[in-house]
Protein backbone atom coordinates (compact mmCIF):
# COMPACT_ATOMS: atom_id res chain seq x y z
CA UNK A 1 -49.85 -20.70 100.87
CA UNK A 2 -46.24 -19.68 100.60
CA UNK A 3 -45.33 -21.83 97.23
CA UNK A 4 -43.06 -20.99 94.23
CA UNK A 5 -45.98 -21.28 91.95
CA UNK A 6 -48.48 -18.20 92.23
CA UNK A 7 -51.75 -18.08 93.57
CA UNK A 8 -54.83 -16.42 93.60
CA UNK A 9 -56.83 -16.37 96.70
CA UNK A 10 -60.51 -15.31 96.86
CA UNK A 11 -61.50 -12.81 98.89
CA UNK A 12 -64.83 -14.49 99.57
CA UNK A 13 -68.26 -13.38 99.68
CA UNK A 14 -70.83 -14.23 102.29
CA UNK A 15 -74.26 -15.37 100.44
CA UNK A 16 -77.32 -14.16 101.68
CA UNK A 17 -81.43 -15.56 102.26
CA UNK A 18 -83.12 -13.20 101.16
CA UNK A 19 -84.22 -12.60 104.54
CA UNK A 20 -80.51 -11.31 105.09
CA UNK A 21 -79.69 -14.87 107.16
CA UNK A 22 -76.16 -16.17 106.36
CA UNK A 23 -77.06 -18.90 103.22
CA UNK A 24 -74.64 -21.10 104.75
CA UNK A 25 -75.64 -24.11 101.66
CA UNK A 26 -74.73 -21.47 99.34
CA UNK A 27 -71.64 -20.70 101.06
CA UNK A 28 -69.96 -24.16 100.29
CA UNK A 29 -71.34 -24.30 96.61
CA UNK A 30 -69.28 -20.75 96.66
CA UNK A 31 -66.06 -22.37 98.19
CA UNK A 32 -66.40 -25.34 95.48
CA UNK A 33 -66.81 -22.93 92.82
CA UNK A 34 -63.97 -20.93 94.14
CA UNK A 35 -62.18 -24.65 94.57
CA UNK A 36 -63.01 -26.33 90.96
CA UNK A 37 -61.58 -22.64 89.43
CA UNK A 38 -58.45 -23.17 90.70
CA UNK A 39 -57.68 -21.02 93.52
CA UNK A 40 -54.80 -21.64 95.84
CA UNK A 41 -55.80 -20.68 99.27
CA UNK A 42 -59.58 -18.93 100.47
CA UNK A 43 -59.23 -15.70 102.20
CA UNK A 44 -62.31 -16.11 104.30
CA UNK A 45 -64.21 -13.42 106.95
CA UNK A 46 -62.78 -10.31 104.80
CA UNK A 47 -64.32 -6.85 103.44
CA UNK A 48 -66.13 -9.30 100.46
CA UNK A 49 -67.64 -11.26 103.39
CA UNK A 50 -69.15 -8.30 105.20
CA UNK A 51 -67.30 -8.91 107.96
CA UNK A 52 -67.68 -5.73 109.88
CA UNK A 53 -71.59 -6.67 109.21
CA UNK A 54 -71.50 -10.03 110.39
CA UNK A 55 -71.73 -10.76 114.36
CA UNK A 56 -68.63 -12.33 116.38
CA UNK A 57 -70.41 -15.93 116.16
CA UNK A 58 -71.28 -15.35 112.42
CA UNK A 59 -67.39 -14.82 111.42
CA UNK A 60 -66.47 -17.83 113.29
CA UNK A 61 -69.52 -19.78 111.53
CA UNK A 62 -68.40 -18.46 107.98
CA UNK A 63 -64.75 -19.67 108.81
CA UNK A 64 -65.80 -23.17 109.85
CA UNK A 65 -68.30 -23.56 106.83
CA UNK A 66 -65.27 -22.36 104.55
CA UNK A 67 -63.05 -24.72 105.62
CA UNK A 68 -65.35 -27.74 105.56
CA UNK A 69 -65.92 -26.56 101.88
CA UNK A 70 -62.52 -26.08 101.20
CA UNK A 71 -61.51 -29.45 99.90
CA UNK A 72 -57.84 -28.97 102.01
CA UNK A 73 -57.12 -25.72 100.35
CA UNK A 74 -55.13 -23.45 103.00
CA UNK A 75 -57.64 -20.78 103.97
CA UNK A 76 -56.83 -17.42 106.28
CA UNK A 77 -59.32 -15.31 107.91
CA UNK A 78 -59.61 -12.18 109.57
CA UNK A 79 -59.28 -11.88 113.43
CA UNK A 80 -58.59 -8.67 114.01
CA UNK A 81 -61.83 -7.62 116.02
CA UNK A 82 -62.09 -5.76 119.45
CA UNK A 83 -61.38 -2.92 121.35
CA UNK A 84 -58.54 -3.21 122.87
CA UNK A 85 -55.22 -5.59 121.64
CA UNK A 86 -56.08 -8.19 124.34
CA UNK A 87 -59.32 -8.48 123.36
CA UNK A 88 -57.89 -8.59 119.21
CA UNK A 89 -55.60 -11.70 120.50
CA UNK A 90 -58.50 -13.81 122.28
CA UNK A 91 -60.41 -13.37 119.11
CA UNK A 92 -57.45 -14.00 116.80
CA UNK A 93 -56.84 -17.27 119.11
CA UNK A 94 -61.18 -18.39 118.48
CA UNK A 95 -60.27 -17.88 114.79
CA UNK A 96 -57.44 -20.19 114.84
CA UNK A 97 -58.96 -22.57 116.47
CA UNK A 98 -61.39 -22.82 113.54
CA UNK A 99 -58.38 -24.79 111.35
CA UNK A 100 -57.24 -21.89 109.65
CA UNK A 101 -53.74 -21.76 108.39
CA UNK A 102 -52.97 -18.03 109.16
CA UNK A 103 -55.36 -15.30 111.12
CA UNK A 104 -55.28 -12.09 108.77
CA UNK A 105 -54.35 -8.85 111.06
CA UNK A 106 -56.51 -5.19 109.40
CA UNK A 107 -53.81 -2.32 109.66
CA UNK A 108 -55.83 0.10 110.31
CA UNK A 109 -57.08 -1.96 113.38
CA UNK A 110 -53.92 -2.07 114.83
CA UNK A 111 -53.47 1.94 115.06
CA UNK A 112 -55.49 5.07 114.39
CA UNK A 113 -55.27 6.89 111.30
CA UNK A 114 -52.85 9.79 112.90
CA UNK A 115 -50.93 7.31 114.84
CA UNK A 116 -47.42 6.89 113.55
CA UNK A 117 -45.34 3.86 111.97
CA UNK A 118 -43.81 3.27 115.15
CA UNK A 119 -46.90 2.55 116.78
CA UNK A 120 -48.14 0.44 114.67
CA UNK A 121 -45.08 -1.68 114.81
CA UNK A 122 -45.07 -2.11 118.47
CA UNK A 123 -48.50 -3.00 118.64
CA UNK A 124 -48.00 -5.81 116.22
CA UNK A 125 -44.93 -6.56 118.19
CA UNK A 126 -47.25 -6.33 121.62
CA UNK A 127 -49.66 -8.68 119.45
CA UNK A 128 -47.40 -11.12 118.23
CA UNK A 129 -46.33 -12.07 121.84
CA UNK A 130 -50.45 -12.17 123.00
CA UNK A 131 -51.35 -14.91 120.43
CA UNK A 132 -48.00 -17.24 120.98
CA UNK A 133 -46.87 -19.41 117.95
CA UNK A 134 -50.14 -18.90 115.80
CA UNK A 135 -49.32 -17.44 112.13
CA UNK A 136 -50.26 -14.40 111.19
CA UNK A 137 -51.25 -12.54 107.80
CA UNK A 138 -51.58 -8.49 107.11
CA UNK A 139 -54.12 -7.12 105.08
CA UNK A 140 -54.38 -3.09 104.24
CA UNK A 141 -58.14 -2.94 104.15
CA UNK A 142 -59.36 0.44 102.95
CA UNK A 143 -62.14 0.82 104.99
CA UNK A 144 -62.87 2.62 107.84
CA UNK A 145 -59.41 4.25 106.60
CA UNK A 146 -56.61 2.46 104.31
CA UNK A 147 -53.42 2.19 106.34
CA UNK A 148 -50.45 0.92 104.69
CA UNK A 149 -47.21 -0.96 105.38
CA UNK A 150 -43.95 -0.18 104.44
CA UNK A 151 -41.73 -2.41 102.86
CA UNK A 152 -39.08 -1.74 106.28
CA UNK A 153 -41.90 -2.57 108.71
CA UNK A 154 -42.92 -5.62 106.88
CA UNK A 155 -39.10 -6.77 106.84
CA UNK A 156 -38.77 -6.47 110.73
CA UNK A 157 -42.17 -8.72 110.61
CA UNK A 158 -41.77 -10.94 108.02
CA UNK A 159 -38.25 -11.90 110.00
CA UNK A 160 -40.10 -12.55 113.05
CA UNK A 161 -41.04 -16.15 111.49
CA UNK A 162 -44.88 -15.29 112.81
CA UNK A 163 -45.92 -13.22 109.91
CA UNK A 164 -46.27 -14.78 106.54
CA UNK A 165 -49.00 -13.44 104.18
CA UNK A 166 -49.14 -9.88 103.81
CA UNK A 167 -52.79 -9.13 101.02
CA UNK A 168 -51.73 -5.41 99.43
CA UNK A 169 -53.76 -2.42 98.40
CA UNK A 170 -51.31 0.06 97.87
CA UNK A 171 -51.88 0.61 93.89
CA UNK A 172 -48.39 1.47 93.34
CA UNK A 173 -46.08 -0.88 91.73
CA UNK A 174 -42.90 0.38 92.67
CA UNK A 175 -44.14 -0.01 96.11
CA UNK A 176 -44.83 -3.85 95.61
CA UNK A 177 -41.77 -4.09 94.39
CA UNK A 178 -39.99 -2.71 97.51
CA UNK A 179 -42.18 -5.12 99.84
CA UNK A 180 -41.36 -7.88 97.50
CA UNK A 181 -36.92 -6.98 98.10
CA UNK A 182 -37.34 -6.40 101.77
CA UNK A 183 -39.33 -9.34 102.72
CA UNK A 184 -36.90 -11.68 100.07
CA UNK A 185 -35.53 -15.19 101.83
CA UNK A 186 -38.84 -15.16 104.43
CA UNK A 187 -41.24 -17.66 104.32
CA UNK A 188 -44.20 -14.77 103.74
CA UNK A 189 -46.00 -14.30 100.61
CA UNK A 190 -47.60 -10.62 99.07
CA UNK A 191 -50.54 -10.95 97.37
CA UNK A 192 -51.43 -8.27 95.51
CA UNK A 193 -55.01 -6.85 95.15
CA UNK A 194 -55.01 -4.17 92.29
CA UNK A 195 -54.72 -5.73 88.66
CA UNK A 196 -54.50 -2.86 86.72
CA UNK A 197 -50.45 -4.23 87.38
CA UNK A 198 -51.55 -7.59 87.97
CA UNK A 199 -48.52 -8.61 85.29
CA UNK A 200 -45.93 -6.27 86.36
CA UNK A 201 -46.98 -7.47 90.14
CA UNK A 202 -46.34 -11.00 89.24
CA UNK A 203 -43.50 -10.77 87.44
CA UNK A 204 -41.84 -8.67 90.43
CA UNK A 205 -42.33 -11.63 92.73
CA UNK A 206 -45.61 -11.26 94.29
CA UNK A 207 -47.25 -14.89 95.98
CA UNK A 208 -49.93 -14.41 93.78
CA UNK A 209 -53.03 -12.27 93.23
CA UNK A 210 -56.13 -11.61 95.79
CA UNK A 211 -58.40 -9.31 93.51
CA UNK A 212 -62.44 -8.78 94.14
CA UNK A 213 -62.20 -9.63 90.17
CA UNK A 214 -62.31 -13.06 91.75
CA UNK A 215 -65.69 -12.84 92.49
CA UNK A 216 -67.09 -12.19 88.84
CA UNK A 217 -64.67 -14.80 87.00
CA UNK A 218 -61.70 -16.99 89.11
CA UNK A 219 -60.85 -18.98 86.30
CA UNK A 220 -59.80 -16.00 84.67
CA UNK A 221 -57.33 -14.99 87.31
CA UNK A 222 -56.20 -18.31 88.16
CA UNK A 223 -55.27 -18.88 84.08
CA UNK A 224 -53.30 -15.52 84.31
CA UNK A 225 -51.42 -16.85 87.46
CA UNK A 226 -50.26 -19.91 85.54
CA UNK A 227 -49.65 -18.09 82.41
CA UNK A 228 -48.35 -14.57 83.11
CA UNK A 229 -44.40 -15.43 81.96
CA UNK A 230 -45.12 -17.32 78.71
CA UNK A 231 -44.07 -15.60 76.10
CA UNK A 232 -46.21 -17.86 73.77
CA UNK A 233 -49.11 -16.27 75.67
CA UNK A 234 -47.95 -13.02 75.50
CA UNK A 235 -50.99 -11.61 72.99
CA UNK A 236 -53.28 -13.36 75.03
CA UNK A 237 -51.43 -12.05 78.33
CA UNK A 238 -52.17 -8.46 77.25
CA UNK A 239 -55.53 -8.87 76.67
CA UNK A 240 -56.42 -10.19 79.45
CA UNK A 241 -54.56 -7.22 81.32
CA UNK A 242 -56.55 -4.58 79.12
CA UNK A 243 -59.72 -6.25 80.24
CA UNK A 244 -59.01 -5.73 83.78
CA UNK A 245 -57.77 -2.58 83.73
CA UNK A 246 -60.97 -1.11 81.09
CA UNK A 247 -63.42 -3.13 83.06
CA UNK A 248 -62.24 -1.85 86.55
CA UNK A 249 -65.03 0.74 87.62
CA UNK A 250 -67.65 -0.96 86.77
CA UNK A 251 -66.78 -4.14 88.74
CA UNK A 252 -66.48 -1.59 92.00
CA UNK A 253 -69.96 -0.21 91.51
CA UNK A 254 -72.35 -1.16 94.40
CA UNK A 255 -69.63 -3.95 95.22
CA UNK A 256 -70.70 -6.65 96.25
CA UNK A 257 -73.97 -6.68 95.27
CA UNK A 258 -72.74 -6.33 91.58
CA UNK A 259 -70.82 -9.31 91.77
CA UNK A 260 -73.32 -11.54 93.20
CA UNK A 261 -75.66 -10.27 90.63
CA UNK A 262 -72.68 -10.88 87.44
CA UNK A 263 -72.36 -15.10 89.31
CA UNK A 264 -76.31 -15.00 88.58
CA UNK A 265 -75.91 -13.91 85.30
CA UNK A 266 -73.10 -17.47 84.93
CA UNK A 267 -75.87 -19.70 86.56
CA UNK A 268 -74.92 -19.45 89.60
CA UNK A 269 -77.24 -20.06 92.67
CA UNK A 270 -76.93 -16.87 94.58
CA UNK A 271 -78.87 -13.83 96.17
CA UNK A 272 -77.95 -10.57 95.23
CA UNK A 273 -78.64 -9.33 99.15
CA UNK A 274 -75.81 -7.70 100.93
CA UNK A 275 -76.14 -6.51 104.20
CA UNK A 276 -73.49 -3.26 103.29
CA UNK A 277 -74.93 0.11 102.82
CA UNK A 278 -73.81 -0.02 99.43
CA UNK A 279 -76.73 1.33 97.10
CA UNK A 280 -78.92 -0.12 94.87
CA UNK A 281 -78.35 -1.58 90.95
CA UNK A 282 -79.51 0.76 88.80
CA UNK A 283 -80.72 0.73 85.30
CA UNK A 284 -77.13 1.83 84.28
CA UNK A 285 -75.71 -0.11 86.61
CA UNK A 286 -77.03 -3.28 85.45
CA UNK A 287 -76.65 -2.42 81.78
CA UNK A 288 -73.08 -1.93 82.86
CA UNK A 289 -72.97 -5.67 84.16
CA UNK A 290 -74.65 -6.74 80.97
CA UNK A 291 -71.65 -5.47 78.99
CA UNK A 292 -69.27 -6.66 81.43
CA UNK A 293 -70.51 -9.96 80.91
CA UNK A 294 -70.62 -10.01 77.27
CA UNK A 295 -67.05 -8.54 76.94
CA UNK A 296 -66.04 -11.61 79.08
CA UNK A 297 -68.02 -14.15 76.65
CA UNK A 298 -66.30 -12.64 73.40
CA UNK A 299 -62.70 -12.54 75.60
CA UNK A 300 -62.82 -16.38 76.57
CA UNK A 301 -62.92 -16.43 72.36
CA UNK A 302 -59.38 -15.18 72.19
CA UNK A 303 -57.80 -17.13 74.70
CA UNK A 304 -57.44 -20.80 76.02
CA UNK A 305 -59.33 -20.34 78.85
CA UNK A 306 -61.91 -23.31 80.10
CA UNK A 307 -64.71 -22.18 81.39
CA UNK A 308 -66.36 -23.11 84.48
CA UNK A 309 -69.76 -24.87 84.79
CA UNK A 310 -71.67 -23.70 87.74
């Protein structure tokens, strides 16, 4: 996942019976559609997947179905659950043992929010040595708090060899760009989740992008992974970037049920049930999605952007 061309990962959703069962059928038509858009790597068991909402033998089910759908695309996964660290590393070591390529570490499950730097880094130093020579990604998940990383605490960890994908929330450029200087010459890649700098992000050195936008329209962050430094593109570029940015509330309202209800909306075989306490689609809300969806009709107009048949 660490390649000089960028990426964009998916962080994937979990479909649904209506029932609330795990669709596991629909879960590898989602990893081909994620596939055939041209994504780079799967991020697999994350917040998108419910995975706080999923039990311990679900996560490792999702995983395995993932990967079998993943047509040898790298795919990381989070491992991160349990009480206590030794507990963190058995399940970390069950996750790898799935085939993934890298088990995804949450932040904030490493230390409590009023817990300092310090011991966060010698947990994931106290980690590192529980789960031996198995690769390891971070991710600053926002929920049940949003802890980040400095750009000096991914450096000591990056040069460890161990820890090589690092998915960012931070929403501050300058920030990325810091991570991207101090972790320079490692084999680790940033992937950046906010695309209101998607651009600037890439053009700073970030892996790639790992956006929920993802889950309403890949091929549209895929094309602006490949195309983000053209300067024949550069209209095009722009308005692709204004879409994102005017278009970002309404893809976070009652996330992910939205999105599940926007892939219906492309023909896509899929149950708007989440098992997240996450609200309902209202009126507005879906008159929202309605717009969303046409704005993305007349924007795939302007630019030379294939669309994908579901």
């Amino acid at each position: 996942m660490i390649t000089t061309k960028k990426g964009f990962i998916p962080v994937m959703l979990t479909p649904f019976h209506e029932n609330g069962e795990i669709d596991f059928e629909g879960l590898g038509r989602l990893t081909e559609f994620y596939v055939e858009a041209g994504a780079s790597g799967l991020f697999a068991n994350c917040l998108s997947s419910e995975m706080f909402e999923l039990t311990e033998n679900e996560r490792l089910q999702v995983i395995k179905q993932t990967i079998k759908s993943a047509s040898g695309l790298p795919v990381v996964a989070t491992g991160s659950f349990g009480n206590s660290l030794q507990e963190q590393a058995d399940f970390v070591k069950k996750v790898y043992d799935t085939g993934t390529d890298a088990v995804i570490i949450l932040a904030n499950a490493i230390a409590e929010s009023h817990e300092t730097d310090e011991v966060f880094e010698d947990r994931m130093m106290a980690l590192l040595d529980l789960t031996e020579n198995i690769p390891l990604g971070l991710y600053e998940c926002p929920v049940p708090y949003k802890r980040l990383v400095s750009a000096d605490i991914l450096s000591r960890l990056s040069r460890t060899g161990r820890v090589i994908y690092h998915k960012d929330t931070c929403l501050d450029i300058e920030q990325i760009k810091a991570k991207i200087k101090a972790t320079e010459g490692q084999n680790f890649g940033l992937y950046d989740a906010y695309m209101v700098h998607a651009v600037d992000s890439l053009k700073a050195g970030s892996a790639g992008l790992s956006c929920i936008q993802g889950n309403y329209f890949p091929k549209l962050i895929v094309w602006l992974c490949d195309n983000y430094n053209k300067e024949e593109l550069s209209s095009e570029i722009q308005k692709v970037q204004d879409f994102l940015v005017k278009q970002m509330d309404v893809m976070h309202q009652v996330y992910p049920t939205v999105s599940k209800l926007f892939l219906q909306k492309r023909n896509f075989q899929i149950s708007t049930f989440t098992r997240r306490n996450v609200g309902k689609i209202s009126p507005s809300v879906a008159n929202d999605i309605e717009t969303l969806y046409l704005a993305y009709k007349d924007l795939q107009d302007t630019i030379p952007l294939q669309e994908i048949v579901c």
